[in-house]
Protein backbone atom coordinates (compact mmCIF):
# COMPACT_ATOMS: atom_id res chain seq x y z
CA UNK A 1 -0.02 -35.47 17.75
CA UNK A 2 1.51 -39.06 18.99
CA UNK A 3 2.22 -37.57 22.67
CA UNK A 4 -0.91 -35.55 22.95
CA UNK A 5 -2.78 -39.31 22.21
CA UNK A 6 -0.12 -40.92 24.25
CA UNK A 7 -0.85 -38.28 27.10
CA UNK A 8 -4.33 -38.69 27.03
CA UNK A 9 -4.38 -42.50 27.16
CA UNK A 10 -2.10 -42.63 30.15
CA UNK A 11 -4.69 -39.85 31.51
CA UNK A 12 -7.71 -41.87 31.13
CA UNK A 13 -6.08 -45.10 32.07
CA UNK A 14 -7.21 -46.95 29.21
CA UNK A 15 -4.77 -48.89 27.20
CA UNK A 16 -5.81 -48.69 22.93
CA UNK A 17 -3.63 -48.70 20.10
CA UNK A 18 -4.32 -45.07 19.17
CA UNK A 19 -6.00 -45.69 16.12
CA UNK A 20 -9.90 -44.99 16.70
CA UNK A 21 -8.25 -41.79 18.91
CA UNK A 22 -6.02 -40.39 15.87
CA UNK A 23 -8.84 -40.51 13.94
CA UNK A 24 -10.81 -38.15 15.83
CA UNK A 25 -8.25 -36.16 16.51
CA UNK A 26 -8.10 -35.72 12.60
CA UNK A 27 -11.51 -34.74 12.27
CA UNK A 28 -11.28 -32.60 15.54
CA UNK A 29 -8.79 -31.34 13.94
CA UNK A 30 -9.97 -30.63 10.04
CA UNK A 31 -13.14 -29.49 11.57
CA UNK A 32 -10.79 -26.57 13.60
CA UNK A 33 -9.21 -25.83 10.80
CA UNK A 34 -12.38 -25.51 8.11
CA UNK A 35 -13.93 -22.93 10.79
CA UNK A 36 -10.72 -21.02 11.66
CA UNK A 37 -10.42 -20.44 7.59
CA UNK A 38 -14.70 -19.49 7.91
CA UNK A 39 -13.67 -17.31 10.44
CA UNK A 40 -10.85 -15.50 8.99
CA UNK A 41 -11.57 -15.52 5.40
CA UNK A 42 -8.61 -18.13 4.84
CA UNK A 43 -8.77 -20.61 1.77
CA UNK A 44 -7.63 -24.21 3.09
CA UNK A 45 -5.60 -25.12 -0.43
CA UNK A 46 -4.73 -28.85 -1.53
CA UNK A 47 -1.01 -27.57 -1.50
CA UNK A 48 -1.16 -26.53 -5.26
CA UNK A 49 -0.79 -22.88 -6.54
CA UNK A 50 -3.44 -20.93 -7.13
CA UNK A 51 -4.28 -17.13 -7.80
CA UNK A 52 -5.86 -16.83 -4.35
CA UNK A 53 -2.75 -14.72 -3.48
CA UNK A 54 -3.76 -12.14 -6.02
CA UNK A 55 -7.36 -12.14 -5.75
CA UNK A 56 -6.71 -11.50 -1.76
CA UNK A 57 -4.94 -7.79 -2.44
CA UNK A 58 -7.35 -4.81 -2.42
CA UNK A 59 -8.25 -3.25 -6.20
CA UNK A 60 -6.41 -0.06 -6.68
CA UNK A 61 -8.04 1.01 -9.94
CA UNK A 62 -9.72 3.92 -8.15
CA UNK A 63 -6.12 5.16 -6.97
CA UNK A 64 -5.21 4.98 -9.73
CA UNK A 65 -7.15 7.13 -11.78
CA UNK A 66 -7.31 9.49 -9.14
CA UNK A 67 -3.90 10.32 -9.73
CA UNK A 68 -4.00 11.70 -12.95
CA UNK A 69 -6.47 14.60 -13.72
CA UNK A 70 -8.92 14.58 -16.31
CA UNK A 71 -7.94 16.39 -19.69
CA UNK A 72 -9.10 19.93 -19.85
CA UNK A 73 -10.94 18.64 -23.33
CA UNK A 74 -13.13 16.46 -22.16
CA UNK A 75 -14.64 19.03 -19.81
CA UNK A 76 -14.82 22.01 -22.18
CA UNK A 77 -15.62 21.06 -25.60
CA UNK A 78 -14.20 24.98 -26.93
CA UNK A 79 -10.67 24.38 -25.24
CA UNK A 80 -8.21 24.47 -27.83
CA UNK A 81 -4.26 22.85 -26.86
CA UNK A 82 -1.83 25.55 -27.38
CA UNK A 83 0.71 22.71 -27.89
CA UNK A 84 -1.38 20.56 -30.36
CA UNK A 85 -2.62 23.65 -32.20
CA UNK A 86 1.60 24.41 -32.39
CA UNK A 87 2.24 21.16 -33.50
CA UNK A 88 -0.80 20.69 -36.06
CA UNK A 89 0.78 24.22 -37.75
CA UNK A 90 4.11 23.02 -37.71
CA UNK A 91 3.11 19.74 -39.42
CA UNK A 92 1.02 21.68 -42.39
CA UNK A 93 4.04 24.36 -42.89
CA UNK A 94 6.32 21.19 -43.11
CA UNK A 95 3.74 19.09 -45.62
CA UNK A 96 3.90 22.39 -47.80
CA UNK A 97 7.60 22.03 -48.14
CA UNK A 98 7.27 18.57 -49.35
CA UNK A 99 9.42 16.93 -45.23
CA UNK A 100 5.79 15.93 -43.70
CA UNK A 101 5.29 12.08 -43.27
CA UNK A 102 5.12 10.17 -46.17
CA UNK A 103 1.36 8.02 -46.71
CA UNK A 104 1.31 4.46 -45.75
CA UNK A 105 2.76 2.51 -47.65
CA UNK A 106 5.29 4.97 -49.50
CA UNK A 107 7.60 5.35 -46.32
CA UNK A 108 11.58 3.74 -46.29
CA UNK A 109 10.36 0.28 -45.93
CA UNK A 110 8.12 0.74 -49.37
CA UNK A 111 11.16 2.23 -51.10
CA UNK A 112 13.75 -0.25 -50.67
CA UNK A 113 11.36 -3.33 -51.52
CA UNK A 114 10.61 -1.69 -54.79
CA UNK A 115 14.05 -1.37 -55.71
């Protein structure tokens, strides 16, 4: 900034100390810089960290469920799993043999405090 003021008061002739000059050139200057961030949707920061960075990306939410389908249940009410139907068999056939999942609070944790 120094030679540009330097350059310019050799230019013009005019012999100052600079000061009144860097000051304008410092508003010239912040005034530049506020409408180039306008402009381009920039945030001028006071050199601290903020979530600006984040907030900038694009939401992907929409990708994202895109991705996965929809579950066949939620669109037809009647569907029945052939897996969960499997599994909700194989969990009574096991509770009838006395090996299903013991209620809360009578599992191995239960056991060993009341000993």
């Amino acid at each position: 900034m120094q030679s540009l003021e330097l350059r310019k008061g050799l230019q013009s002739g005019a012999r100052t100390t600079g000061h009144v000059r860097s000051q304008e050139d410092e508003a010239m200057l912040r005034g530049v810089l506020e409408a180039r961030a306008r402009i381009f949707g920039h945030v001028i920061g006071n050199g601290q960290r903020s979530g600006h960075k984040v907030l900038r990306k694009k939401l992907i939410g929409e990708k994202l469920l895109g991705w996965y389908e929809t579950p066949i249940q939620k669109l037809d009410p009647m569907y029945e799993d052939p897996k969960e139907k499997r599994r909700l068999l194989k969990l009574e056939r096991l509770k009838r043999r006395g090996k299903g999942p013991p209620k809360k609070g009578h599992g191995k944790r239960a056991a060993k405090r009341a000993k």
